[in-house]
Protein backbone atom coordinates (compact mmCIF):
# COMPACT_ATOMS: atom_id res chain seq x y z
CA UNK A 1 -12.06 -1.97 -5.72
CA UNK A 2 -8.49 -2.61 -4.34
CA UNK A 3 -6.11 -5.21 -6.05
CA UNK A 4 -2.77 -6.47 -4.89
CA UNK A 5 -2.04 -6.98 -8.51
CA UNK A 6 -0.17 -3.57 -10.23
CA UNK A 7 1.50 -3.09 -13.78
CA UNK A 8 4.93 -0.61 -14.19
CA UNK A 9 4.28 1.30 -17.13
CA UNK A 10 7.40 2.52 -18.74
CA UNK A 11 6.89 4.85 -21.45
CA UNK A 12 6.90 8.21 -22.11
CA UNK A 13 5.20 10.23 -18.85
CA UNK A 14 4.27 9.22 -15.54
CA UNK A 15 4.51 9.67 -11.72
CA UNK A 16 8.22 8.78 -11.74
CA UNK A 17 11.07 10.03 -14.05
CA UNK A 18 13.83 7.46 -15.13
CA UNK A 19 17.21 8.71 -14.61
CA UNK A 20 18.92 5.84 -15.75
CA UNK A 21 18.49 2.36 -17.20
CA UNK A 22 21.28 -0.57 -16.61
CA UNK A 23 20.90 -3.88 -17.49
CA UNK A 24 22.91 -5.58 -14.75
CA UNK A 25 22.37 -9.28 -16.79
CA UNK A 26 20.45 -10.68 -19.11
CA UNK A 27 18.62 -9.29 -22.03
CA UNK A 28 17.84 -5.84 -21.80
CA UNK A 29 14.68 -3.82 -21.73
CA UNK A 30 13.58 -1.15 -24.24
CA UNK A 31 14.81 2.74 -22.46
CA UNK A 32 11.97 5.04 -21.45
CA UNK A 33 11.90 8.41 -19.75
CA UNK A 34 9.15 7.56 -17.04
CA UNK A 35 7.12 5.13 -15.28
CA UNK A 36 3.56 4.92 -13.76
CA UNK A 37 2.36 2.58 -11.00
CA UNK A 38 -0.89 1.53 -11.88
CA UNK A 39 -3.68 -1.36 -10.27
CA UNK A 40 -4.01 -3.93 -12.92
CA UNK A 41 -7.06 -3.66 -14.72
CA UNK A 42 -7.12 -6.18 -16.81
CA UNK A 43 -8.35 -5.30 -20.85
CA UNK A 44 -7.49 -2.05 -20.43
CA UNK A 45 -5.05 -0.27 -23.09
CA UNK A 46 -1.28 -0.33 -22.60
CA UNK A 47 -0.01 3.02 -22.29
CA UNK A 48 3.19 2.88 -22.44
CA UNK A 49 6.45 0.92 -24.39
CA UNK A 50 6.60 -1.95 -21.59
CA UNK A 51 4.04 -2.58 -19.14
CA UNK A 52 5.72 -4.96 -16.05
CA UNK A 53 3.12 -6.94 -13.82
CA UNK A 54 3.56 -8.55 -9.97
CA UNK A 55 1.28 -8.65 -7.04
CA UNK A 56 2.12 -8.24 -3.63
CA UNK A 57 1.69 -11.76 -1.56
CA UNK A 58 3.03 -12.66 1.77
CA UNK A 59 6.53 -12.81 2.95
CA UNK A 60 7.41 -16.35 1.79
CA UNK A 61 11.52 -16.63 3.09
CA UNK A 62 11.49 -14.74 6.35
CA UNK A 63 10.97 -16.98 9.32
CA UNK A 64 8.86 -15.36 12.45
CA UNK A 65 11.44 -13.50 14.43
CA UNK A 66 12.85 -12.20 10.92
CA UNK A 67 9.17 -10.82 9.78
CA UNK A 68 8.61 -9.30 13.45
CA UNK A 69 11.74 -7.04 12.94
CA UNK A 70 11.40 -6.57 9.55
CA UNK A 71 7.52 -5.06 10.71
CA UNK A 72 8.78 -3.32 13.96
CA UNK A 73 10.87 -0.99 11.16
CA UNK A 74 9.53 -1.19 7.81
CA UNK A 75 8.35 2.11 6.53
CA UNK A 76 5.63 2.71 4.63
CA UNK A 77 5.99 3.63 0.81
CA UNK A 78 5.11 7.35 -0.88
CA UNK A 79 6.52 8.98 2.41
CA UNK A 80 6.84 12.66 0.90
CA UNK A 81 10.75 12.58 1.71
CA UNK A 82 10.91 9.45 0.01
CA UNK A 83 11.35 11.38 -4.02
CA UNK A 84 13.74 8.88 -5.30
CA UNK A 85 13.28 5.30 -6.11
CA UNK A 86 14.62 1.80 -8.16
CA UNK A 87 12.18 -0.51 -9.97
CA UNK A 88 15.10 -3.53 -9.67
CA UNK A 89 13.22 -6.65 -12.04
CA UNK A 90 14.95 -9.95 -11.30
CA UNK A 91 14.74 -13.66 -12.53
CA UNK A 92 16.51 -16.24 -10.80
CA UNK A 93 17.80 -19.30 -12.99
CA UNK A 94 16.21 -22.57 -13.55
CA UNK A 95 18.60 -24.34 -11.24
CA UNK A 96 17.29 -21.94 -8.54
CA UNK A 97 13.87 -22.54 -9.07
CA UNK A 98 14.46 -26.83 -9.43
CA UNK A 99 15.83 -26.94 -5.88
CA UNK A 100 13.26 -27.14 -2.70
CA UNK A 101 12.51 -24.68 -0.92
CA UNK A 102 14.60 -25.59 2.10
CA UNK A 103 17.52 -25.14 0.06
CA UNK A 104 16.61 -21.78 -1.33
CA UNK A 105 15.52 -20.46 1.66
CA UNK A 106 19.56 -21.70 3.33
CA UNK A 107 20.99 -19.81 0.32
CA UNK A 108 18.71 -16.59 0.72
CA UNK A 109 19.42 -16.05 4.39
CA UNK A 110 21.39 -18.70 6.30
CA UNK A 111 24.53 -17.96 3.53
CA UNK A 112 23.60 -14.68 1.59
CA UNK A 113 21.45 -13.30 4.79
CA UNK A 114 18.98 -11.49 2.80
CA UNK A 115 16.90 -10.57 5.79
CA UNK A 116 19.60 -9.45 7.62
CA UNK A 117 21.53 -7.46 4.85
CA UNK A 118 17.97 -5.79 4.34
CA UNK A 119 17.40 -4.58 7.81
CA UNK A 120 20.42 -2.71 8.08
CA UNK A 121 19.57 0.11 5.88
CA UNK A 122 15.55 0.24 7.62
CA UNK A 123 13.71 2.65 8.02
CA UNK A 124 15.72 5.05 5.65
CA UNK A 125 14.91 2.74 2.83
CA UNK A 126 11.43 1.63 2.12
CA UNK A 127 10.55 -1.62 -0.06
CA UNK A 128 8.07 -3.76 -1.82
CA UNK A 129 8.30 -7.36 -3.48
CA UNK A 130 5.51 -7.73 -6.44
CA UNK A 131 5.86 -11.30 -7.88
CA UNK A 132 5.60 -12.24 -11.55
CA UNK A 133 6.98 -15.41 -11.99
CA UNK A 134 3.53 -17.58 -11.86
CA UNK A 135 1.50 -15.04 -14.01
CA UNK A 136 3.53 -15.63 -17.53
CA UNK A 137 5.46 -12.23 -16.64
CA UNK A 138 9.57 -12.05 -18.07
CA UNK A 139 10.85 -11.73 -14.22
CA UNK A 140 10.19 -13.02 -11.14
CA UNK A 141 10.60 -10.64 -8.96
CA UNK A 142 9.57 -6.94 -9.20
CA UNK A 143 11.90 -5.04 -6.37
CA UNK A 144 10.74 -1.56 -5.44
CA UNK A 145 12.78 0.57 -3.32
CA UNK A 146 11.91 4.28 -2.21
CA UNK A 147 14.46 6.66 -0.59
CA UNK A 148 15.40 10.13 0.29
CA UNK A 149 17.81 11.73 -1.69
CA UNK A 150 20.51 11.72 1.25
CA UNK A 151 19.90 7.87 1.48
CA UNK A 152 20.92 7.71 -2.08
CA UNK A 153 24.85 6.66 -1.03
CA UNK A 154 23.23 3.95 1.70
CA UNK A 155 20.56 2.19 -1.02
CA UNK A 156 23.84 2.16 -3.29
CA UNK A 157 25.72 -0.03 -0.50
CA UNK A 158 22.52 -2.07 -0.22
CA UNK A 159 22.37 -3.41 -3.52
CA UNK A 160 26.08 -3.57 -4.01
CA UNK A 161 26.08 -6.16 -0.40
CA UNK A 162 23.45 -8.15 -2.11
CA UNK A 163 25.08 -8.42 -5.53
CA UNK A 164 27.85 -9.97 -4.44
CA UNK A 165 26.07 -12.69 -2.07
CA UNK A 166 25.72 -16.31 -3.22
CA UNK A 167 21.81 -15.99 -3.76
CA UNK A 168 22.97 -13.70 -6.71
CA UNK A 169 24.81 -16.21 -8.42
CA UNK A 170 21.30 -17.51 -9.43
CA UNK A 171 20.17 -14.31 -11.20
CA UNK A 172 20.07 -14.41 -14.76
CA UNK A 173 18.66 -11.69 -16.12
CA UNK A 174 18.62 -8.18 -13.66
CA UNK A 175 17.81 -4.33 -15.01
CA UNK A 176 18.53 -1.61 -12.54
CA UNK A 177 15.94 0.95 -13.54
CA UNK A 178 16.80 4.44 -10.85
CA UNK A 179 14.22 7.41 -10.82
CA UNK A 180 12.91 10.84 -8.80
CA UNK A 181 9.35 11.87 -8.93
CA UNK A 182 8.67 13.48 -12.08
C-alpha cells in the first residue's frame, strides 16, 4: 500500500536526531530528541510526544516554465550524503488565506520570488512540501529540507532570503526544528 499522506513523530527515538528546536513565531511545540517519518496509518498508536501530519499534492504556485526547472534539478530525498535535515512547520495568517489565489500567488513569486529564491541553492538542497492545512492539522505547511553537512552554511542563507521576503510577513506561527540521522 503506498500513501502520500505521512505523520512526523517527535518523541523520544527515531530515524532522525533533533539538534535543535526554535520557535521562529507563534506558539511553540513541546522539545523532543528525535523524529520518525512514518505513512499515515490511520488508528494506529501515537508513538511519540507530537505526531505532525501533511500529504504530498501537486505543485499548486509554480507556473509551467517554473515547475520544468524546478524538475530538470530537483534531487531526490534520502540521498546517502544528504545526513542532515529541517522539518520547518508553517501557518500563514488568516488574511493570507482570505485573499484569492491570484494575489497569493503575486506575493509568493512575482514580489517574494519563492521559486526563484528556491532554485538557487538546487541540487545541493533537496525538499518536500506535505500540506496540513485542510486535514484539521495546527500548520499548513510541513517544509522538509535534506542536505549535506557542507551545504549546511548554503540551507542557512536559504531560509534567512526567504524570511525576510514579503510572503513571510503572513506567517504566524513558524518552528525551525534542525536534525542529522540518528
Amino acid at each position: 500500500m503506498t500513501t502520500n499522506t505521512f505523520d512526523f513523530v517527535g518523541g523520544g527515538h527515531g530515524e532522525w536526531k533533533v539538534i535543535s528546536m526554535a520557535t521562529v513565531s507563534g506558539q511553540a511545540m513541546e522539545t523532543v530528541t528525535h523524529l520518525d517519518i512514518l505513512p499515515n496509518l490511520k488508528n494506529t498508536l501515537n508513538r511519540g510526544i507530537w505526531t505532525l501530519t501533511g500529504f504530498t499534492s501537486n505543485v499548486r504556485y509554480a507556473e509551467k516554465a517554473e515547475r520544468e526547472k524546478l524538475i530538470a534539478v530537483q534531487q531526490d530525498l534520502g540521498r546517502p550524503s544528504a545526513t542532515c535535515a529541517a522539518l520547518i512547520p508553517i501557518r500563514k495568517s488568516e488574511a493570507w488565506w482570505a485573499m484569492a489565489q491570484d494575489d497569493r500567488r503575486r506575493i509568493f513569486e512575482a514580489k517574494s520570488h519563492h521559486t526563484e529564491t528556491g532554485l538557487k541553492y538546487l541540487p545541493a538542497i533537496a525538499r518536500r512540501l506535505y500540506h496540513c492545512r485542510d486535514i484539521g492539522q495546527p500548520f499548513d505547511f510541513l517544509t522538509w529540507f535534506e542536505y549535506a553537512p557542507e551545504d549546511s552554511d548554503r540551507f542557512e542563507e536559504l531560509v534567512k532570503s526567504l524570511r525576510t521576503t514579503e510572503e513571510w510577513k503572513y506567517v504566524d506561527r513558524e518552528i525551525d526544528i534542525r536534525l542529522t540521522k540518528a
